[in-house]
C-alpha atoms as a PDB file:
ATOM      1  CA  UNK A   1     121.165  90.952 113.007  1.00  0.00           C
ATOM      2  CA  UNK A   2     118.523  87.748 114.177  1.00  0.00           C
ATOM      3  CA  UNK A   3     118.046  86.079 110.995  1.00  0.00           C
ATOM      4  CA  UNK A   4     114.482  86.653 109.690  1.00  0.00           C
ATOM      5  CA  UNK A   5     114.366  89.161 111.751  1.00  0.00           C
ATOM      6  CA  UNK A   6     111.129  91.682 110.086  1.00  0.00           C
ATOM      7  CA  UNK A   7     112.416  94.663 109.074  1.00  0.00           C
ATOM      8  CA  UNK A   8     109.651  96.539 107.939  1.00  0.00           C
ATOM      9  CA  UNK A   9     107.806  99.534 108.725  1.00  0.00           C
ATOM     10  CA  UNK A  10     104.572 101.302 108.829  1.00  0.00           C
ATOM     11  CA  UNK A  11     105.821 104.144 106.272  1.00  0.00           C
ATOM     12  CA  UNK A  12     103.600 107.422 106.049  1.00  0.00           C
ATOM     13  CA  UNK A  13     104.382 109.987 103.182  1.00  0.00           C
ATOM     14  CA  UNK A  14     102.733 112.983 102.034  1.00  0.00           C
ATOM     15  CA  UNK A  15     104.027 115.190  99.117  1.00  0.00           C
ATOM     16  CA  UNK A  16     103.752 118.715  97.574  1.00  0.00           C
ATOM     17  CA  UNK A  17     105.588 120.805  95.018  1.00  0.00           C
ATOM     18  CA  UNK A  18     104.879 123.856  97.223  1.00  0.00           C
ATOM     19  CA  UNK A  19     107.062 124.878 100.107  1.00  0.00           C
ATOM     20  CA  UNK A  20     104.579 124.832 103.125  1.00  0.00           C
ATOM     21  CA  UNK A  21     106.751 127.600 105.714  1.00  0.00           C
ATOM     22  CA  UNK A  22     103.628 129.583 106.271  1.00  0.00           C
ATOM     23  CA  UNK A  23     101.713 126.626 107.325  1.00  0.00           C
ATOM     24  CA  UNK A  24     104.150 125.379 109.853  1.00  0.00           C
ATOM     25  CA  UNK A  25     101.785 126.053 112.760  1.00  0.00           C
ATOM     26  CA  UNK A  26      98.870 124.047 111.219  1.00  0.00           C
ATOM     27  CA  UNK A  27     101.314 121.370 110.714  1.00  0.00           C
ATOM     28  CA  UNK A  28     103.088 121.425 114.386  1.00  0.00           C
ATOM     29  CA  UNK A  29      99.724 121.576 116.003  1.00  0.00           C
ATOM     30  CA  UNK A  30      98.794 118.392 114.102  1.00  0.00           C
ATOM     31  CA  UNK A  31     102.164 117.011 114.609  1.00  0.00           C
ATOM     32  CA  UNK A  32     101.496 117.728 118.146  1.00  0.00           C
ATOM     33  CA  UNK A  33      98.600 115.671 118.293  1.00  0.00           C
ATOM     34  CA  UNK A  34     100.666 112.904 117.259  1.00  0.00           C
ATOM     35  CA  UNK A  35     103.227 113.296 120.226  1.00  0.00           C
ATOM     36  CA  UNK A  36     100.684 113.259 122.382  1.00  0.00           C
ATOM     37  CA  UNK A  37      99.144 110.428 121.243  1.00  0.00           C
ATOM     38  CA  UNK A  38     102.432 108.628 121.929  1.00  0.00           C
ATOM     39  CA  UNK A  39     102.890 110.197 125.079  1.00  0.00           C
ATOM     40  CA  UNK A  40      99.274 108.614 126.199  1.00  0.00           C
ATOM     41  CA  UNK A  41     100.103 105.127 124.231  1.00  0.00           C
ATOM     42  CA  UNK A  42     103.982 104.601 124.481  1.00  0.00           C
ATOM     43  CA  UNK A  43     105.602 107.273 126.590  1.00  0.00           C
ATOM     44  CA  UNK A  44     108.673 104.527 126.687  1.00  0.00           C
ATOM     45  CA  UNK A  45     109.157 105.599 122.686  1.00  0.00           C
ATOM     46  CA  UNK A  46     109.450 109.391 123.836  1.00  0.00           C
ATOM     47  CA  UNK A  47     111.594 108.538 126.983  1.00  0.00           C
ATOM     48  CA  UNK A  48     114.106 106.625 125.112  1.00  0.00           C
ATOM     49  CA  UNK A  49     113.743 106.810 120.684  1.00  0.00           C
ATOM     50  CA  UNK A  50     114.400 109.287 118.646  1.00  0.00           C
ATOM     51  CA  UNK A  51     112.170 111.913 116.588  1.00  0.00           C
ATOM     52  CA  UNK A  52     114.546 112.687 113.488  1.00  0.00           C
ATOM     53  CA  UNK A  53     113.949 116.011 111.608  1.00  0.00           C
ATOM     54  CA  UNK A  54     116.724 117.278 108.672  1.00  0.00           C
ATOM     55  CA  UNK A  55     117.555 120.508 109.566  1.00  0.00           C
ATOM     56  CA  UNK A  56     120.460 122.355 107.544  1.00  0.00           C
ATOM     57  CA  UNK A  57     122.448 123.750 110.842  1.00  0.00           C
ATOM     58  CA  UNK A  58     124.700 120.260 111.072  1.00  0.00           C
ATOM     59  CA  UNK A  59     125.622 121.788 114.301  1.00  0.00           C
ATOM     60  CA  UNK A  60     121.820 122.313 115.210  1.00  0.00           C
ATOM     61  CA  UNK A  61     121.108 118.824 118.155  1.00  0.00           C
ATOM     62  CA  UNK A  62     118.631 117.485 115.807  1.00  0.00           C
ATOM     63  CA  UNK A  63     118.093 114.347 117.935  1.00  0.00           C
ATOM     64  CA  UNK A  64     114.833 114.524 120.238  1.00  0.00           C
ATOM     65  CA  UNK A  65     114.114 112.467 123.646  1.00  0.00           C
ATOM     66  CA  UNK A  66     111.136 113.490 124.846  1.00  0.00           C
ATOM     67  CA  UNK A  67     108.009 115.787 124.529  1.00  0.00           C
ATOM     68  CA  UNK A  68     109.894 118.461 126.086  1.00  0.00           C
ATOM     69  CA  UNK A  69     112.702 119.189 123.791  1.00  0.00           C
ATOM     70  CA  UNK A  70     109.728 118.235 120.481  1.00  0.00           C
ATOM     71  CA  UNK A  71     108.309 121.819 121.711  1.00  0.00           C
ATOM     72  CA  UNK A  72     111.581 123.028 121.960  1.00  0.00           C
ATOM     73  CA  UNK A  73     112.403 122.031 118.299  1.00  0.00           C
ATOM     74  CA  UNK A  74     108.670 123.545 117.403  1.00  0.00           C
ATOM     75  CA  UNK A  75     109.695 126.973 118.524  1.00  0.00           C
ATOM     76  CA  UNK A  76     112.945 126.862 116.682  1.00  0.00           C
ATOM     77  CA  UNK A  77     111.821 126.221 113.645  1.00  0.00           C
ATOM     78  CA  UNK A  78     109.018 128.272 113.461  1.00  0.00           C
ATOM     79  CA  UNK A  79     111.379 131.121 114.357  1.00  0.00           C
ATOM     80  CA  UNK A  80     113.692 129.998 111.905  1.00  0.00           C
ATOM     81  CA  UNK A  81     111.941 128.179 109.039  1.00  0.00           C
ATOM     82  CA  UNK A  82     114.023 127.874 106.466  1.00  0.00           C
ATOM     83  CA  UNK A  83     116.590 126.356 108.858  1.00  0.00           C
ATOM     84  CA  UNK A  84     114.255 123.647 107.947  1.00  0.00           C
ATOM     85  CA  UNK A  85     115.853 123.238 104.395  1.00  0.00           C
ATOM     86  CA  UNK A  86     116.987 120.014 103.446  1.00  0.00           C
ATOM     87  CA  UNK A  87     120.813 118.546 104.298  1.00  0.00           C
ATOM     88  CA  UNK A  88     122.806 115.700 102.680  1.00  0.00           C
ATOM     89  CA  UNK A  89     121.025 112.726 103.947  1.00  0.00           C
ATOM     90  CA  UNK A  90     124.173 110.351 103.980  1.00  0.00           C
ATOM     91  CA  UNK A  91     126.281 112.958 106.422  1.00  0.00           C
ATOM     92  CA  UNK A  92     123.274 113.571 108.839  1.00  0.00           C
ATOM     93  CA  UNK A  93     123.071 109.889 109.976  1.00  0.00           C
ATOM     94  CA  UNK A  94     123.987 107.955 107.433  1.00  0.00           C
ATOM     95  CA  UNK A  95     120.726 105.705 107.195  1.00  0.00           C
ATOM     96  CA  UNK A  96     121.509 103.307 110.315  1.00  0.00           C
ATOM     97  CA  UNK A  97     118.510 105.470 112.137  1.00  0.00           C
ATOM     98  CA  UNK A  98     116.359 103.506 109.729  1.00  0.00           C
ATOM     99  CA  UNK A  99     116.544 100.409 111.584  1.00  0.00           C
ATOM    100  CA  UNK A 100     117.155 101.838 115.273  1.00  0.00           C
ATOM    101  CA  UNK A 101     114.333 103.889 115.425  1.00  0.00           C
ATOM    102  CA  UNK A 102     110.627 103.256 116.578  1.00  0.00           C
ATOM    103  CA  UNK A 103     109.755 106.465 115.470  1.00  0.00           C
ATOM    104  CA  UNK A 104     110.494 109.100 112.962  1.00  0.00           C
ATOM    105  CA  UNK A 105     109.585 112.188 111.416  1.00  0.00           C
ATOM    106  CA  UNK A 106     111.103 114.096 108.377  1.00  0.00           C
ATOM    107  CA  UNK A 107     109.577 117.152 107.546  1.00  0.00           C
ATOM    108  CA  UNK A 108     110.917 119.348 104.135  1.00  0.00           C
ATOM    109  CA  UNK A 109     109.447 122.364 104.592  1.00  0.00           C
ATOM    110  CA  UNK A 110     111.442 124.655 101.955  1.00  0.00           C
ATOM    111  CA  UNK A 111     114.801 124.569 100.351  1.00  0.00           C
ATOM    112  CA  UNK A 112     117.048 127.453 101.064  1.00  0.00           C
ATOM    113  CA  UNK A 113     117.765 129.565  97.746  1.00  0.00           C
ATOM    114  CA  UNK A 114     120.522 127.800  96.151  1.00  0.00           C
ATOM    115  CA  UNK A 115     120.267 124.323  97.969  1.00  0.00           C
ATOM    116  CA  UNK A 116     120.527 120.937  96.202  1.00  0.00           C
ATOM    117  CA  UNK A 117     117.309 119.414  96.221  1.00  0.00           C
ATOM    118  CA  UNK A 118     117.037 115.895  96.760  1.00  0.00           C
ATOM    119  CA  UNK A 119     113.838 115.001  94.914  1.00  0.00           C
ATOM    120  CA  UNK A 120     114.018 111.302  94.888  1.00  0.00           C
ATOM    121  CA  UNK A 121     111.358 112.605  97.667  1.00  0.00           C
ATOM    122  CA  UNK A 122     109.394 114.572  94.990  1.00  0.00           C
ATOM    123  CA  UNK A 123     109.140 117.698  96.249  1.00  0.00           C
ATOM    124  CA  UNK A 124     108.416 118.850  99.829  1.00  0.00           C
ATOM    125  CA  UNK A 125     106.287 116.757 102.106  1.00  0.00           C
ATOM    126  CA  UNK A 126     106.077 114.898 105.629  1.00  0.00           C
ATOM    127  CA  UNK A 127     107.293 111.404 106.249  1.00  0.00           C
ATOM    128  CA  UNK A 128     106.421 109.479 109.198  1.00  0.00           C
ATOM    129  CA  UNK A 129     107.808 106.002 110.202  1.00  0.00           C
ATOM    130  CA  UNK A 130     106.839 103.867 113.475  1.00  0.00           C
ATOM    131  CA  UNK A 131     106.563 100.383 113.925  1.00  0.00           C
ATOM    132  CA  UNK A 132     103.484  98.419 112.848  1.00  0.00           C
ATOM    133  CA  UNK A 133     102.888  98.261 116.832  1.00  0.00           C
ATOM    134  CA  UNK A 134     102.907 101.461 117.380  1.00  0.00           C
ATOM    135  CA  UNK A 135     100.734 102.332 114.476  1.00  0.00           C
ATOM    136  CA  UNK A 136      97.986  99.989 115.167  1.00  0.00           C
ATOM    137  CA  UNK A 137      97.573 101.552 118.605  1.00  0.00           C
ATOM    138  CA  UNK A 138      97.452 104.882 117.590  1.00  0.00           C
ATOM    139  CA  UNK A 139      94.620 104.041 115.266  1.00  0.00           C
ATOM    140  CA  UNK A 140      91.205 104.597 117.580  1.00  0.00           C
ATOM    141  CA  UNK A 141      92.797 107.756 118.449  1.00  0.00           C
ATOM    142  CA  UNK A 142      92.495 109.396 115.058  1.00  0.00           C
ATOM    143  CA  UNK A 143      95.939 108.594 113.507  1.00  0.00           C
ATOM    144  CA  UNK A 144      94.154 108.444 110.414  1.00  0.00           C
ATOM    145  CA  UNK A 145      92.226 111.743 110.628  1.00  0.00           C
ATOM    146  CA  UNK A 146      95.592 113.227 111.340  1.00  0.00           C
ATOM    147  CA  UNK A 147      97.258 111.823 108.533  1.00  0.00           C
ATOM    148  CA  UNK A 148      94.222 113.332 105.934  1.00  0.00           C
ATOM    149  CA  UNK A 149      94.843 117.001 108.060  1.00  0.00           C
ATOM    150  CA  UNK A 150      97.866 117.141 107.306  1.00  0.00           C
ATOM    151  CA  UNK A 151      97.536 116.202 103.551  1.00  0.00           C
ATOM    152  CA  UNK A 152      95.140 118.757 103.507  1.00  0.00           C
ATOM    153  CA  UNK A 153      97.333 121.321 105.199  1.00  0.00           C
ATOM    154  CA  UNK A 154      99.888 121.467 102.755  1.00  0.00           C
ATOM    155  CA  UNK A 155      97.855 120.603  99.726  1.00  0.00           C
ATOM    156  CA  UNK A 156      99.608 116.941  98.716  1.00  0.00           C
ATOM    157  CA  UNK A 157      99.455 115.458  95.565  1.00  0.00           C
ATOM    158  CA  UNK A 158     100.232 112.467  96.523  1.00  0.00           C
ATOM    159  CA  UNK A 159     100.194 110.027  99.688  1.00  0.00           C
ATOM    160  CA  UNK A 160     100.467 106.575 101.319  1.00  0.00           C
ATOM    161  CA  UNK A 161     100.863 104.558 103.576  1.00  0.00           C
ATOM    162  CA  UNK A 162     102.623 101.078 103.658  1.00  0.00           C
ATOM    163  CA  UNK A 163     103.935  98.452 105.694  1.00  0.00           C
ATOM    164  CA  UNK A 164     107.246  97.997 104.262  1.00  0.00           C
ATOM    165  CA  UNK A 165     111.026  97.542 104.343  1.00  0.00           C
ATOM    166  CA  UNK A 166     111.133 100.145 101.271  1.00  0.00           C
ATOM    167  CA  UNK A 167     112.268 102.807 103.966  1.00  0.00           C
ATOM    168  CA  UNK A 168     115.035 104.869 102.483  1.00  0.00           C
ATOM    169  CA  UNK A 169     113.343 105.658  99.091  1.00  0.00           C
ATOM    170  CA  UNK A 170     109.918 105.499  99.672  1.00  0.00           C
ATOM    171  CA  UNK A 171     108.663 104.697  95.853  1.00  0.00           C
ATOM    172  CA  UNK A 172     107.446 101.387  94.299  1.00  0.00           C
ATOM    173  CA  UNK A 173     109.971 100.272  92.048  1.00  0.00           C
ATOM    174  CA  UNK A 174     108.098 100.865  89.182  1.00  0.00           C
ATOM    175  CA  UNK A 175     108.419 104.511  89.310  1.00  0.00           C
ATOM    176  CA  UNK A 176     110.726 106.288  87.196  1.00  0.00           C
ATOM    177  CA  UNK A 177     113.302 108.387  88.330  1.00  0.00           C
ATOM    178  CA  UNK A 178     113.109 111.372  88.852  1.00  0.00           C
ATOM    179  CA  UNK A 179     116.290 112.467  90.517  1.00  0.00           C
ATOM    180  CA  UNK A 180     116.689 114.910  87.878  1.00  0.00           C
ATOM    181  CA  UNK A 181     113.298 116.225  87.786  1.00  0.00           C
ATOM    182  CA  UNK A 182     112.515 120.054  88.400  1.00  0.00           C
ATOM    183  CA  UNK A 183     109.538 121.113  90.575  1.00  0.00           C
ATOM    184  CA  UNK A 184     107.590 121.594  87.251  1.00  0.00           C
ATOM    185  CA  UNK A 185     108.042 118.529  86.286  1.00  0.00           C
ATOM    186  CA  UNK A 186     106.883 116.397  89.495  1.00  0.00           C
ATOM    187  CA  UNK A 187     103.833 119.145  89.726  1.00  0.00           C
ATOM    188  CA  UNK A 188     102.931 118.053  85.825  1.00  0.00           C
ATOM    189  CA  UNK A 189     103.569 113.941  86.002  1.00  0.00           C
ATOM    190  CA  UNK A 190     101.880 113.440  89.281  1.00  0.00           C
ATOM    191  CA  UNK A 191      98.793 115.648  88.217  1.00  0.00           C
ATOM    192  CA  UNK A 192      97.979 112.132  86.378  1.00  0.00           C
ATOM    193  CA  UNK A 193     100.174 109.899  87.141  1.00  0.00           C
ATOM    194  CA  UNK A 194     100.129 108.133  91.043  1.00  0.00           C
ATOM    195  CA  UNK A 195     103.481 107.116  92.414  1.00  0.00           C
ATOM    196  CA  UNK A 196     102.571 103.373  92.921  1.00  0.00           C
ATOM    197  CA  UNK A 197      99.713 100.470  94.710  1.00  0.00           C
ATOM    198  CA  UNK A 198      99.776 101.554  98.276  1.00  0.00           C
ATOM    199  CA  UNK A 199      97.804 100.165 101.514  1.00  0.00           C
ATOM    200  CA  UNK A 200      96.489 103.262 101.547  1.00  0.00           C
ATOM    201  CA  UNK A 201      96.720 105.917  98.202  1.00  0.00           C
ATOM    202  CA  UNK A 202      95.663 109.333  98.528  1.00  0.00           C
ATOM    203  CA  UNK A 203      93.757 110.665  94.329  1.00  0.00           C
ATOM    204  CA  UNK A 204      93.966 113.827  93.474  1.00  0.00           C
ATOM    205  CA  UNK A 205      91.745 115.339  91.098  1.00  0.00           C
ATOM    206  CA  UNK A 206      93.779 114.776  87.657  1.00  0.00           C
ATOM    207  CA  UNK A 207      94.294 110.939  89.081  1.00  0.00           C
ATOM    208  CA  UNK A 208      90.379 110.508  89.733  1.00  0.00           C
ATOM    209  CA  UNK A 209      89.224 112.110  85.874  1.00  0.00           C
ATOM    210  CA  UNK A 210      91.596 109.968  84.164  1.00  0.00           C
ATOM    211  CA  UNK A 211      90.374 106.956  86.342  1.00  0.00           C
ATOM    212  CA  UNK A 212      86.952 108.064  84.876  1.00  0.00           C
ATOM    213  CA  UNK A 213      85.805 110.011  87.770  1.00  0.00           C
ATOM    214  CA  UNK A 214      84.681 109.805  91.065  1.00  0.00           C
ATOM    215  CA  UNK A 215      81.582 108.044  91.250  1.00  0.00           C
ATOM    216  CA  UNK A 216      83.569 105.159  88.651  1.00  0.00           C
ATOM    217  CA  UNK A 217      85.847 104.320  91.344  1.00  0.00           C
ATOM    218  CA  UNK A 218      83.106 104.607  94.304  1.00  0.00           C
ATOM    219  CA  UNK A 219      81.681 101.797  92.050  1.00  0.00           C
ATOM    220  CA  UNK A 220      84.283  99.917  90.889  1.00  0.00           C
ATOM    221  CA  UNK A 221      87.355  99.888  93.332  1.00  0.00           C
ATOM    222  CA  UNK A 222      88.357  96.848  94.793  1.00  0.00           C
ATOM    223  CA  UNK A 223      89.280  98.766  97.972  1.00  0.00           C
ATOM    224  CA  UNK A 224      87.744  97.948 101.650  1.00  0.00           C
ATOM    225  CA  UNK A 225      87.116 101.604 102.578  1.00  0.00           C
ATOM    226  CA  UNK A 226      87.323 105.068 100.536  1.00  0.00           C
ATOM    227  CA  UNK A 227      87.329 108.364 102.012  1.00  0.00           C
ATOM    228  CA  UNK A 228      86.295 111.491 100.404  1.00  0.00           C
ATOM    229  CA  UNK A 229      88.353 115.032 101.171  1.00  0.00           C
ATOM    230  CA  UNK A 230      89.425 117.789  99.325  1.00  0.00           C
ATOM    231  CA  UNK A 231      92.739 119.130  98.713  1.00  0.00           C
ATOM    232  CA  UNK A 232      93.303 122.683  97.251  1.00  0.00           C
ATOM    233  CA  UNK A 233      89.525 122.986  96.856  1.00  0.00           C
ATOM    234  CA  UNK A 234      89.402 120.549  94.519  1.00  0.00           C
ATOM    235  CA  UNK A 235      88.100 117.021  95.060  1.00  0.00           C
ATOM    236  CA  UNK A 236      90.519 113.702  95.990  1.00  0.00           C
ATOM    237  CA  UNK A 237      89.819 110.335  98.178  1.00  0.00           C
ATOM    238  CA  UNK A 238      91.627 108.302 100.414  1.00  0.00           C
ATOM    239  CA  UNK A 239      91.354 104.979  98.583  1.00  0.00           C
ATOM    240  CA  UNK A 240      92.223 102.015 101.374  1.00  0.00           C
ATOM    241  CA  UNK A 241      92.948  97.979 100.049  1.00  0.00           C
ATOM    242  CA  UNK A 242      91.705  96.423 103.167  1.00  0.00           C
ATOM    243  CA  UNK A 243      90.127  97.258 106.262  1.00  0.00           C
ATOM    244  CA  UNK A 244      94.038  96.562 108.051  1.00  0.00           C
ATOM    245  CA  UNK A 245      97.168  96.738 106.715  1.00  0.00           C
ATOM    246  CA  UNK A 246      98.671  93.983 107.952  1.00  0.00           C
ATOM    247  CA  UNK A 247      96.064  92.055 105.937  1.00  0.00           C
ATOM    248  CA  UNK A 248      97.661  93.718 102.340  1.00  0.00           C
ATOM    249  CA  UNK A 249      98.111  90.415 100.907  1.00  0.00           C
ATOM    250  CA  UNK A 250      99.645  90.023  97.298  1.00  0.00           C
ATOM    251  CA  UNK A 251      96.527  89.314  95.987  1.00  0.00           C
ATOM    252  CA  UNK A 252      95.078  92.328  97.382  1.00  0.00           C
ATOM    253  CA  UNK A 253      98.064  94.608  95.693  1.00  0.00           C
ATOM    254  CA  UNK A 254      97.513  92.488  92.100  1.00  0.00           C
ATOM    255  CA  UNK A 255      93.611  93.985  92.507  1.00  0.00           C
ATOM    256  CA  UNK A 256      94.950  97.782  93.159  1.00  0.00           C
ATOM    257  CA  UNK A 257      97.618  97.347  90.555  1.00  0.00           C
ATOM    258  CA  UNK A 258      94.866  96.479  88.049  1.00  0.00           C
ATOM    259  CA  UNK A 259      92.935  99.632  89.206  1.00  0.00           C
ATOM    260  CA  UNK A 260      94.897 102.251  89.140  1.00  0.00           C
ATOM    261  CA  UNK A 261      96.906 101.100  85.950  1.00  0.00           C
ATOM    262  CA  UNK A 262      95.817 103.501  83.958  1.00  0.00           C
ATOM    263  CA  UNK A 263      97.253 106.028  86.103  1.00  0.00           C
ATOM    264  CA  UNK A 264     100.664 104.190  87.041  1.00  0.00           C
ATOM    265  CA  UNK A 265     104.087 104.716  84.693  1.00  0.00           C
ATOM    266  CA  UNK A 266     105.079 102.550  82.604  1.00  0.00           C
ATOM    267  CA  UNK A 267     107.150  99.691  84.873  1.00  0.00           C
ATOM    268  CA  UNK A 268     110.948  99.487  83.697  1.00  0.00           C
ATOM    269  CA  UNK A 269     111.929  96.253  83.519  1.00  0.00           C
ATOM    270  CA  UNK A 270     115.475  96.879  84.222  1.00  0.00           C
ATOM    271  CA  UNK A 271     114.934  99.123  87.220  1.00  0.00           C
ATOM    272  CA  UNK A 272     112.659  95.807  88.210  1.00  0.00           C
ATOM    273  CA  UNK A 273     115.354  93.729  88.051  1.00  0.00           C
ATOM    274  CA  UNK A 274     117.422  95.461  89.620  1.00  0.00           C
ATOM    275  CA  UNK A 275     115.769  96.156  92.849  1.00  0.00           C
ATOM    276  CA  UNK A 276     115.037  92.321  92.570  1.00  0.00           C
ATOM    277  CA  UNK A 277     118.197  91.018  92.276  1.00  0.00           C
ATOM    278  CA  UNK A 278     120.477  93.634  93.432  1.00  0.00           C
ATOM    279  CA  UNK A 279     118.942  95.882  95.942  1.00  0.00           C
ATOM    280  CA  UNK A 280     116.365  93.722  97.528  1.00  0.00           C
ATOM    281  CA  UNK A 281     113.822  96.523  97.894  1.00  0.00           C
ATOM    282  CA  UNK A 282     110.784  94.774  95.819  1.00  0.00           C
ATOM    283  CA  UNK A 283     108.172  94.339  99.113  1.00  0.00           C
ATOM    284  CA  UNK A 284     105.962  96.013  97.571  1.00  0.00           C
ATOM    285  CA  UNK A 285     106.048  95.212  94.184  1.00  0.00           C
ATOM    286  CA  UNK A 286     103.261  92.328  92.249  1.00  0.00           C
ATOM    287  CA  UNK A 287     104.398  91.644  89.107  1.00  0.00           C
ATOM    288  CA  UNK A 288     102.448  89.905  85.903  1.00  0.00           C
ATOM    289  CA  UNK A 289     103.230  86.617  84.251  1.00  0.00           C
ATOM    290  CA  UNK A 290     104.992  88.699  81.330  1.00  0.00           C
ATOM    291  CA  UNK A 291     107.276  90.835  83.602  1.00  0.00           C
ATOM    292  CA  UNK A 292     108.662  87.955  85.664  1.00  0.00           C
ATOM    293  CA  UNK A 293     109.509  85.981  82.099  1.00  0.00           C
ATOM    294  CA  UNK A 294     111.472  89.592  81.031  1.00  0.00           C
ATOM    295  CA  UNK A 295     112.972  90.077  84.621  1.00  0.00           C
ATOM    296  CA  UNK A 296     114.267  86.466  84.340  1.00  0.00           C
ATOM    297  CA  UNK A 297     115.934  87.065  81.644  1.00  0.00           C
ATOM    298  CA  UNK A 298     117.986  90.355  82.843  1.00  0.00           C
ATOM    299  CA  UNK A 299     119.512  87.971  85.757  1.00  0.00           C
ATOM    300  CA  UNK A 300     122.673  87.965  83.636  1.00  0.00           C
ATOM    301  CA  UNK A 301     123.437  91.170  83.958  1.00  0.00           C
ATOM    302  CA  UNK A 302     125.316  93.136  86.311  1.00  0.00           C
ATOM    303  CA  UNK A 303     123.991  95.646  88.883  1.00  0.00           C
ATOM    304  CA  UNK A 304     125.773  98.555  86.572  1.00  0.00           C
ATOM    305  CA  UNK A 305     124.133  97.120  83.523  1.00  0.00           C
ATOM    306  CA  UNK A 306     120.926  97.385  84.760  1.00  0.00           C
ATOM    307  CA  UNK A 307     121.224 100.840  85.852  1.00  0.00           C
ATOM    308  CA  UNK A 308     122.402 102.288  82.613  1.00  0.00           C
ATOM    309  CA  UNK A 309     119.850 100.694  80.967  1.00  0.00           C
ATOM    310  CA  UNK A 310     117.337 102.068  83.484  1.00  0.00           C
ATOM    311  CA  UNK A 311     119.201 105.403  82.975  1.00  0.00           C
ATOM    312  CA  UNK A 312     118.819 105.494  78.854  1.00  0.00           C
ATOM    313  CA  UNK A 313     115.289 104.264  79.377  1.00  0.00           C
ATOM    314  CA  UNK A 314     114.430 107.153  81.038  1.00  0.00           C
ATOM    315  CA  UNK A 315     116.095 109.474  79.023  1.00  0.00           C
ATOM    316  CA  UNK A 316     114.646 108.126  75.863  1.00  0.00           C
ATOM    317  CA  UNK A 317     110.894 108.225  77.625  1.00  0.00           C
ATOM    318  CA  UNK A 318     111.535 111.785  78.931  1.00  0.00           C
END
């Protein structure tokens, strides 16, 4: 690997506790859109990347060159939805993709009856990841609009987007786990709770009333740009830190972190310092003068330490 070598991502994520198989055409026509868009900016990425999608046929050729075979995929699943269930991550392909892609997609449309869910990706949703390159260019033609479609579509509760290295668990680190947590109990935290600071955070309407409603945060968001839509019929906004992402400095995080706090968990300090010292996934994270003193004093402990403690902390809060 080149030393120093930037390792991050333009990460996309949209999420919802309801299985979305009889909206699969709204979502491949605006998935669609998005090929084409690459097809008109980088038809290199379609000649010679990979689109990844999970199906739960290991035997199905999940891995797609071109435009061609993307339709070809479209038809299957739509014939076959719930071939769209999720698979073990780890024996599909093993993460590696992560870095040697330009471009992927992950779609979890519905579980087959029976199937282990793997919910430390709350739920169902759509998760796109290209490179910051890519993503910039896509911009004047409508990536964004797409992106608020599709959240739409499938009625998310929650969304961002990021420019991050935090690839193959797509939280902040303050979030608690929720690897054990049913589909009632992501649809009940997130109604008023928001999954972390984010370039770009979609609001639902439980996030918005206990922020103090919407015309409080029209006034008093530190963001560059909000954008009002409605999901399920009920209001939310696309709340946006700066006018581009690559300009989400740590100051700019601090000022969302202060925002939304009263609708982000409780940070665990030993799933903090873990990530800090053990996992090395803490891009996104800002911390406050009194959580780097605590953190500092956890570097003693061992990476098992730390997640037991994390592990009783959670049980004790649930």
């Amino acid at each position: 690997m080149t030393p120093n070598k930037d390792m991050r991502y333009i990460l996309i994520s949209l999420s919802t506790v309801e299985p979305f198989v009889s909206k699969i055409d709204a979502v491949f026509a605006q998935l669609t859109r998005f090929i084409h868009m690459l097809s008109r900016t980088h038809p290199d990425v379609l000649a010679a990347q990979k689109l990844f999608c999970i199906p739960s046929v290991p035997s199905f050729d999940w891995q797609m060159y071109s435009e061609e075979i993307w339709k070809e995929f479209e038809i299957f699943v739509k014939q076959d939805p719930y071939a769209f269930g999720l698979s073990d991550w780890d024996s599909v392909h093993k993460g590696r993709v992560w870095q040697l892609t330009d471009v992927k997609i992950d779609i979890d449309v519905c579980a087959k009856e029976g199937q282990y869910r793997h919910l430390y990706r709350f739920g169902f949703g759509i998760t796109i990841k290209l490179r910051k390159e890519i993503f910039q260019s896509l911009l004047p033609y409508g990536l964004l609009d797409l992106i608020d479609n599709l959240a739409v579509i499938i009625n998310a509760f929650a969304g961002f987007i990021d420019y991050t290295a935090h690839l193959n668990h797509p939280l902040n680190s303050e979030m608690i786990d929720i690897a054990n947590f049913s589909i009632e109990d992501i649809s009940h935290h997130f109604n008023d709770t928001a999954i972390g600071y984010f370039w770009r955070t979609l609001l639902t309407t439980g996030l918005i009333d206990k922020l103090g409603g919407m015309e409080y945060i029209k006034e008093h968001n530190p963001c560059a740009v909000l954008k009002l839509t409605s999901i399920n019929d009920s209001e939310a906004v696309w709340i946006q830190a700066t006018g581009d992402v690559l300009d989400m400095t740590a100051g700019a995080r601090k000022k969302l972190r202060a925002f939304l706090e009263p609708v982000l968990p409780k940070p665990s300090i030993f799933k903090l310092a873990d990530e800090i010292y053990y996992n090395r996934k803490c891009d996104l994270i800002v911390l406050t003068p009194d959580e780097k003193s605590q953190i500092k004093e956890l570097k003693r402990l061992t990476h098992g330490e730390l997640v037991r403690k994390t592990s009783q902390e959670v049980v004790r809060d649930r």
